[in-house]
PDB file of N, CA and C in Angstrom:
ATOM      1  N   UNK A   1      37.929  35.507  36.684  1.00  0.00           N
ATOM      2  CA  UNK A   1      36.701  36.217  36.388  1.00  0.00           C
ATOM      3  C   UNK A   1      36.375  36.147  34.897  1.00  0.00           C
ATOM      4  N   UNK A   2      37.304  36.138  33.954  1.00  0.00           N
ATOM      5  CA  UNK A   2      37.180  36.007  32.527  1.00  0.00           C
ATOM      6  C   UNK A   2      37.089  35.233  32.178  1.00  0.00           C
ATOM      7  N   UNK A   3      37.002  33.925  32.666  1.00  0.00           N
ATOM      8  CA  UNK A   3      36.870  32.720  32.394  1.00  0.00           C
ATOM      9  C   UNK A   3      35.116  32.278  32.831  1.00  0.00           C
ATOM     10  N   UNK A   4      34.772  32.527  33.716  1.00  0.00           N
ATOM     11  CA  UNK A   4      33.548  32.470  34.195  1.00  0.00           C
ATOM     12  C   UNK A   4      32.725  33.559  33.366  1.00  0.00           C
ATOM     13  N   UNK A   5      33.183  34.674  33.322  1.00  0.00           N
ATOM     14  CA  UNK A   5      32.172  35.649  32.336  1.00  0.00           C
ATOM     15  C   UNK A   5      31.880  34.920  31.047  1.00  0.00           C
ATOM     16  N   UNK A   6      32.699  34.334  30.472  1.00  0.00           N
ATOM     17  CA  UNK A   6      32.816  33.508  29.015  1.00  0.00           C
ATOM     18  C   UNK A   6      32.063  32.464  28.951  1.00  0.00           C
ATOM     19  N   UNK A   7      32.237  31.915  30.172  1.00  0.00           N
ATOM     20  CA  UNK A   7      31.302  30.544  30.601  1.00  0.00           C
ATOM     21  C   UNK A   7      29.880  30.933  30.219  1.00  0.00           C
ATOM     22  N   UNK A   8      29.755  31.962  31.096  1.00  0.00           N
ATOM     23  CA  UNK A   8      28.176  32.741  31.225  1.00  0.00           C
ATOM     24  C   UNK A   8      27.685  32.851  29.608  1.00  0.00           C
ATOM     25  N   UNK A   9      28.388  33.578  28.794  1.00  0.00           N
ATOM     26  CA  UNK A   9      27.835  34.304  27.726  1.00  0.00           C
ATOM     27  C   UNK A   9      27.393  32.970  26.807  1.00  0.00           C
ATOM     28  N   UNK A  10      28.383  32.147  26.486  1.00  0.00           N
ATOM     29  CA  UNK A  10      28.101  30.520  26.042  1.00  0.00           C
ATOM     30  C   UNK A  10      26.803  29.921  26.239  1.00  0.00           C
ATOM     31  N   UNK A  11      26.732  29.812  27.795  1.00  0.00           N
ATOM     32  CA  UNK A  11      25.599  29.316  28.209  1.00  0.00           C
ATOM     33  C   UNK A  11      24.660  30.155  27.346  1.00  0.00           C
ATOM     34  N   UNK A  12      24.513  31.357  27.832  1.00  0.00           N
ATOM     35  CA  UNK A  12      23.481  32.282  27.657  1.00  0.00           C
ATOM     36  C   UNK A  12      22.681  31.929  25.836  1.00  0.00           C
ATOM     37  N   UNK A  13      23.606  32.260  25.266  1.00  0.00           N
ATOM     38  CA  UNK A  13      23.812  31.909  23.185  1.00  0.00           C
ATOM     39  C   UNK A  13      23.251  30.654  23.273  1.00  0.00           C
ATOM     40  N   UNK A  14      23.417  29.785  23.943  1.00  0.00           N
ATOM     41  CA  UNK A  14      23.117  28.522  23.494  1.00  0.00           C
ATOM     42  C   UNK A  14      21.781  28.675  23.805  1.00  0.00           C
ATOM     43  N   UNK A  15      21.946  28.633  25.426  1.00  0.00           N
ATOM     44  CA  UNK A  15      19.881  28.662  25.753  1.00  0.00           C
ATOM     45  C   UNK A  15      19.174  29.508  24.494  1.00  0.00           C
ATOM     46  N   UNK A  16      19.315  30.727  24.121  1.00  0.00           N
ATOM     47  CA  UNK A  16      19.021  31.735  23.314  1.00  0.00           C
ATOM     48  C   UNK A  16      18.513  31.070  22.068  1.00  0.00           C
ATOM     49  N   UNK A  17      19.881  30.116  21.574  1.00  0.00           N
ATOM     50  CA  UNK A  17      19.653  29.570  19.905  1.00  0.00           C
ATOM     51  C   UNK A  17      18.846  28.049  20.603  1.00  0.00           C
ATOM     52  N   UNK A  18      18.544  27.786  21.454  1.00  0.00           N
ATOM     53  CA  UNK A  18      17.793  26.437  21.813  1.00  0.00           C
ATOM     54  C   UNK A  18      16.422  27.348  21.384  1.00  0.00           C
ATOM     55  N   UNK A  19      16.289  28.257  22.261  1.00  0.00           N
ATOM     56  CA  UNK A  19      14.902  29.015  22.149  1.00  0.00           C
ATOM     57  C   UNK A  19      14.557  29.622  20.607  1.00  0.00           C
ATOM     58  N   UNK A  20      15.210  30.032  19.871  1.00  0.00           N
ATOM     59  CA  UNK A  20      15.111  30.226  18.612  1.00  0.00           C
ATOM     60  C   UNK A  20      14.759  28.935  17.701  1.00  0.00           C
ATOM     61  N   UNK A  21      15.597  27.868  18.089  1.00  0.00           N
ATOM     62  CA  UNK A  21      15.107  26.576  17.202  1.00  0.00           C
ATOM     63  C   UNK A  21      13.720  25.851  17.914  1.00  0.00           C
ATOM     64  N   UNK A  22      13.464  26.356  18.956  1.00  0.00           N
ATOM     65  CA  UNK A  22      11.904  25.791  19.498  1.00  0.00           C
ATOM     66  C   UNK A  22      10.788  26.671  18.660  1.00  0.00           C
ATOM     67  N   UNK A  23      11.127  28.167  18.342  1.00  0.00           N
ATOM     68  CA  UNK A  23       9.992  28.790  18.120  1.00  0.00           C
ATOM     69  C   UNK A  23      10.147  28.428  16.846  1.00  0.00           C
ATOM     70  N   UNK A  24      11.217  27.661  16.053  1.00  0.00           N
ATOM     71  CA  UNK A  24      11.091  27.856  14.175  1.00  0.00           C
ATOM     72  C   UNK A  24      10.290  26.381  14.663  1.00  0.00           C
ATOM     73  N   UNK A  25      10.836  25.632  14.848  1.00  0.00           N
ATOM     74  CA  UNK A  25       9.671  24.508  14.810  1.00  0.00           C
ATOM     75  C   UNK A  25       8.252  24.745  14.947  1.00  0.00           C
ATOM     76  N   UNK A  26       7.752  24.900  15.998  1.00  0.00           N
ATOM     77  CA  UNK A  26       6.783  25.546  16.390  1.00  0.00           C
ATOM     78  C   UNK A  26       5.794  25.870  15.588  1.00  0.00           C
ATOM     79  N   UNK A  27       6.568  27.098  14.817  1.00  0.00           N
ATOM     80  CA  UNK A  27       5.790  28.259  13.486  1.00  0.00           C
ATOM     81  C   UNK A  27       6.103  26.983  12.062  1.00  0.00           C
ATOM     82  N   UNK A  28       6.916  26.641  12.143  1.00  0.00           N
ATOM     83  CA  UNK A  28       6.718  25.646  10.729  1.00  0.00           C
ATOM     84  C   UNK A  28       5.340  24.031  11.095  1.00  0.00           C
ATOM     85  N   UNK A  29       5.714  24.516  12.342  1.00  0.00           N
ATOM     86  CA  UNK A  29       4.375  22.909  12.405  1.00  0.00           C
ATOM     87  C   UNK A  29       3.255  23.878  12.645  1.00  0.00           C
ATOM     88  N   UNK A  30       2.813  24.893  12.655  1.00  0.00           N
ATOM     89  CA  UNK A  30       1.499  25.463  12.431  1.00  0.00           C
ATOM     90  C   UNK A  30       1.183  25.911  10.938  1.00  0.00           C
ATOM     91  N   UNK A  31       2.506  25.935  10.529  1.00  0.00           N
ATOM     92  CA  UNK A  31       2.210  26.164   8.991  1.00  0.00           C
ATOM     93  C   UNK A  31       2.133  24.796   8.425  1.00  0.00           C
ATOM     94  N   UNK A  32       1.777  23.838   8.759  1.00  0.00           N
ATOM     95  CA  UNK A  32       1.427  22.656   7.943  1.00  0.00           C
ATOM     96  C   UNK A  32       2.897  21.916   7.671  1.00  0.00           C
ATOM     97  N   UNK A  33       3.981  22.247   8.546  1.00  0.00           N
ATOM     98  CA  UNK A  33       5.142  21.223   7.962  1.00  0.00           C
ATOM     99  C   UNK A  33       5.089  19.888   8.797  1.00  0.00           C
ATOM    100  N   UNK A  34       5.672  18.805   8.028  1.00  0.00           N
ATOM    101  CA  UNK A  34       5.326  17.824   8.728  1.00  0.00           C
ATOM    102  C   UNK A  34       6.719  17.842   9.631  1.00  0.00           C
ATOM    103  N   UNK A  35       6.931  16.935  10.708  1.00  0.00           N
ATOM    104  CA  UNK A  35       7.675  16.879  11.713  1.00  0.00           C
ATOM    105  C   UNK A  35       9.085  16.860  11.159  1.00  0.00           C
ATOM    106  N   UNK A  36       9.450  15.842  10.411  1.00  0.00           N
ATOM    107  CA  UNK A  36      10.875  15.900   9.644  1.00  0.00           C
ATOM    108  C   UNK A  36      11.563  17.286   9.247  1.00  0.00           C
ATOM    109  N   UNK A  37      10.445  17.903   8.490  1.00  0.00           N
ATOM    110  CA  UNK A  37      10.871  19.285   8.188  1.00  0.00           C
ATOM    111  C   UNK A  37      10.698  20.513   8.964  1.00  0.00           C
ATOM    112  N   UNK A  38       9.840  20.256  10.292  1.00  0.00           N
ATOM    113  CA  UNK A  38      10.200  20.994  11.122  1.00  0.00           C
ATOM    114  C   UNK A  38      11.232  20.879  11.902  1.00  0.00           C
ATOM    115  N   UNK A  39      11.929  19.736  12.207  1.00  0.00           N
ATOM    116  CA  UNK A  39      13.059  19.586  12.409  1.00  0.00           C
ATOM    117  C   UNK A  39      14.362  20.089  11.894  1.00  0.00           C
ATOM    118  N   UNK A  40      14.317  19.750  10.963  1.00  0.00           N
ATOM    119  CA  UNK A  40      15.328  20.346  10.060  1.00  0.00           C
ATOM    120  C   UNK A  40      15.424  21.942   9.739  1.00  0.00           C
ATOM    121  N   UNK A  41      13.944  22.629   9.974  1.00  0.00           N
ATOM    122  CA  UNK A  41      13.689  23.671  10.155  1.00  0.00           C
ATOM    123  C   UNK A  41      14.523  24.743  11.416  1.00  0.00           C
ATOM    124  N   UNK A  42      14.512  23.620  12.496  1.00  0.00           N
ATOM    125  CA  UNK A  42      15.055  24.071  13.809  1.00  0.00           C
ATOM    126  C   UNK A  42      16.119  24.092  13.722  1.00  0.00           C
ATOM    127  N   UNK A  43      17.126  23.323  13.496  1.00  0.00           N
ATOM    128  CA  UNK A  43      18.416  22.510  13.145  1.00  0.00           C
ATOM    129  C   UNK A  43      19.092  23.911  12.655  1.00  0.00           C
ATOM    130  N   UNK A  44      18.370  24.168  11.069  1.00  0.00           N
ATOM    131  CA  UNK A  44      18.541  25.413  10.702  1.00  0.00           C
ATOM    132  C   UNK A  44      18.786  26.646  11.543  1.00  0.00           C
ATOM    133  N   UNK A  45      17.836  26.843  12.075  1.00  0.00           N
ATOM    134  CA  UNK A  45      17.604  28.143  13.217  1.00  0.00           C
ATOM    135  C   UNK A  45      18.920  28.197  13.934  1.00  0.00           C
ATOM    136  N   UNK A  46      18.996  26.857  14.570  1.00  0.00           N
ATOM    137  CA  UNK A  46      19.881  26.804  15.726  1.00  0.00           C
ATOM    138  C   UNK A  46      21.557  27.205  15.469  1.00  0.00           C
ATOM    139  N   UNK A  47      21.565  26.374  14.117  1.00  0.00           N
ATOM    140  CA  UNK A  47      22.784  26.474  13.172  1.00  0.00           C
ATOM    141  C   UNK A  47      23.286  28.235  12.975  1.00  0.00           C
ATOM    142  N   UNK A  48      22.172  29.243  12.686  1.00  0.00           N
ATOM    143  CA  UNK A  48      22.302  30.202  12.337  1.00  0.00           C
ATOM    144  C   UNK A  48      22.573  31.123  13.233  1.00  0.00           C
ATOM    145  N   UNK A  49      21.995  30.924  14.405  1.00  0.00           N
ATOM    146  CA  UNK A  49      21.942  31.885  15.650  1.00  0.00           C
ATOM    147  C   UNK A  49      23.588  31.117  16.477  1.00  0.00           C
ATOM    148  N   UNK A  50      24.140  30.081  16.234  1.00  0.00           N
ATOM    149  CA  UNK A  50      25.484  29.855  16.266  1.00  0.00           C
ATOM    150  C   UNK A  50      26.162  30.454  15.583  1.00  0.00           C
ATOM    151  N   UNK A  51      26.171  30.709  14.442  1.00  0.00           N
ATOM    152  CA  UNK A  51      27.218  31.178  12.975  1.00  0.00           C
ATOM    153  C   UNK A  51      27.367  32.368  13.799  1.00  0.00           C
ATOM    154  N   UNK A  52      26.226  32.928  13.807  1.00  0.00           N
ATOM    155  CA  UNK A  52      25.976  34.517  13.808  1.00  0.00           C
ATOM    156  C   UNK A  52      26.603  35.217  15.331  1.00  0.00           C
ATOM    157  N   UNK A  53      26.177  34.347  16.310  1.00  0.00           N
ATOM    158  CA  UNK A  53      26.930  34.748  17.329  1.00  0.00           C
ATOM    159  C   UNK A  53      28.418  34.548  17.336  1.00  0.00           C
ATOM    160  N   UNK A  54      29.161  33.659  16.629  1.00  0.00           N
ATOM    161  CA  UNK A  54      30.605  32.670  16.067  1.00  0.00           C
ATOM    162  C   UNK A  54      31.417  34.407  15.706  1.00  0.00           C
ATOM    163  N   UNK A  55      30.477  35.008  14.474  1.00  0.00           N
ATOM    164  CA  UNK A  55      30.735  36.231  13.561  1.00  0.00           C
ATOM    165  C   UNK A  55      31.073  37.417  14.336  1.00  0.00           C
ATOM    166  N   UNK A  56      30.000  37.488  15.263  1.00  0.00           N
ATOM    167  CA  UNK A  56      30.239  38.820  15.845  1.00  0.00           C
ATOM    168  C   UNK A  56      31.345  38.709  16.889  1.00  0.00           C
ATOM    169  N   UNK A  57      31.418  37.568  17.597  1.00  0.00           N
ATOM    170  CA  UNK A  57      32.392  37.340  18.428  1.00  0.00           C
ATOM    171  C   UNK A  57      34.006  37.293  18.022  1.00  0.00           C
ATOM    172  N   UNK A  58      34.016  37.007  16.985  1.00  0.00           N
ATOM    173  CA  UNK A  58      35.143  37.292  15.506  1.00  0.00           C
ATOM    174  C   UNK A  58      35.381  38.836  15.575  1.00  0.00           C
ATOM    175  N   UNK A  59      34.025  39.597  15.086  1.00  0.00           N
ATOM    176  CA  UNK A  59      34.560  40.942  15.161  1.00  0.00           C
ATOM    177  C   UNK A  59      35.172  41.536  15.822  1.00  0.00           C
ATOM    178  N   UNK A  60      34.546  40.964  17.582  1.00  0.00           N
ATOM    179  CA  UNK A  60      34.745  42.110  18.395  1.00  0.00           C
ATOM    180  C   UNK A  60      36.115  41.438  18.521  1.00  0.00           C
ATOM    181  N   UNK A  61      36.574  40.698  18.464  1.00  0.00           N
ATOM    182  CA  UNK A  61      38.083  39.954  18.813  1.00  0.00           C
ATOM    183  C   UNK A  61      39.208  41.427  18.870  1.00  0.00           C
ATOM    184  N   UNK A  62      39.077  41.603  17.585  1.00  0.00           N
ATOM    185  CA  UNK A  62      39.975  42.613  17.258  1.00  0.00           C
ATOM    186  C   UNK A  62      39.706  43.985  18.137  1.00  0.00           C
ATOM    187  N   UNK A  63      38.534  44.515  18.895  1.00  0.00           N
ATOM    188  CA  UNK A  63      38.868  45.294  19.551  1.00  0.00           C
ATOM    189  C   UNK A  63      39.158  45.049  21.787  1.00  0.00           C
ATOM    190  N   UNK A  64      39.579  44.058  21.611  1.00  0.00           N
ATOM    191  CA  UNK A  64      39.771  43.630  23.100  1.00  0.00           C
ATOM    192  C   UNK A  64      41.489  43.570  23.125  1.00  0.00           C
ATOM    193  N   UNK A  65      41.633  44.410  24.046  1.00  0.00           N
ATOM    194  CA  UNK A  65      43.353  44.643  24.178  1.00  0.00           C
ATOM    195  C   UNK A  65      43.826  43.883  25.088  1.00  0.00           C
TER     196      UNK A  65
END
């Protein structure tokens, strides 16, 4: 069961930071960025909403017995 719950949450973060790096693109190509740098824009996003989920999952480490 803990193995499959883990599966789930993975999936879940990823779809999540896919959807986060669609909307930074998105908002940087309506703001006039050209494609390269909306790319890299996303890349960014995606990168961050990884770290960040990486971090908290770090935290909670320490309280799971």
């Amino acid at each position: 069961m803990t193995v499959v719950l883990t599966l789930l949450v993975i999936a879940i973060i990823v779809v999540i930071a896919i959807l986060v790096a669609a909307a930074a693109a998105g908002l940087a190509r309506l703001d006039g960025a050209t494609y390269p740098t909306a790319i890299k824009q996303a890349a960014a996003a995606f990168t961050v909403v990884l770290t960040l989920a990486a971090a908290v999952a770090a935290a909670l480490a320490g309280y799971r017995t």
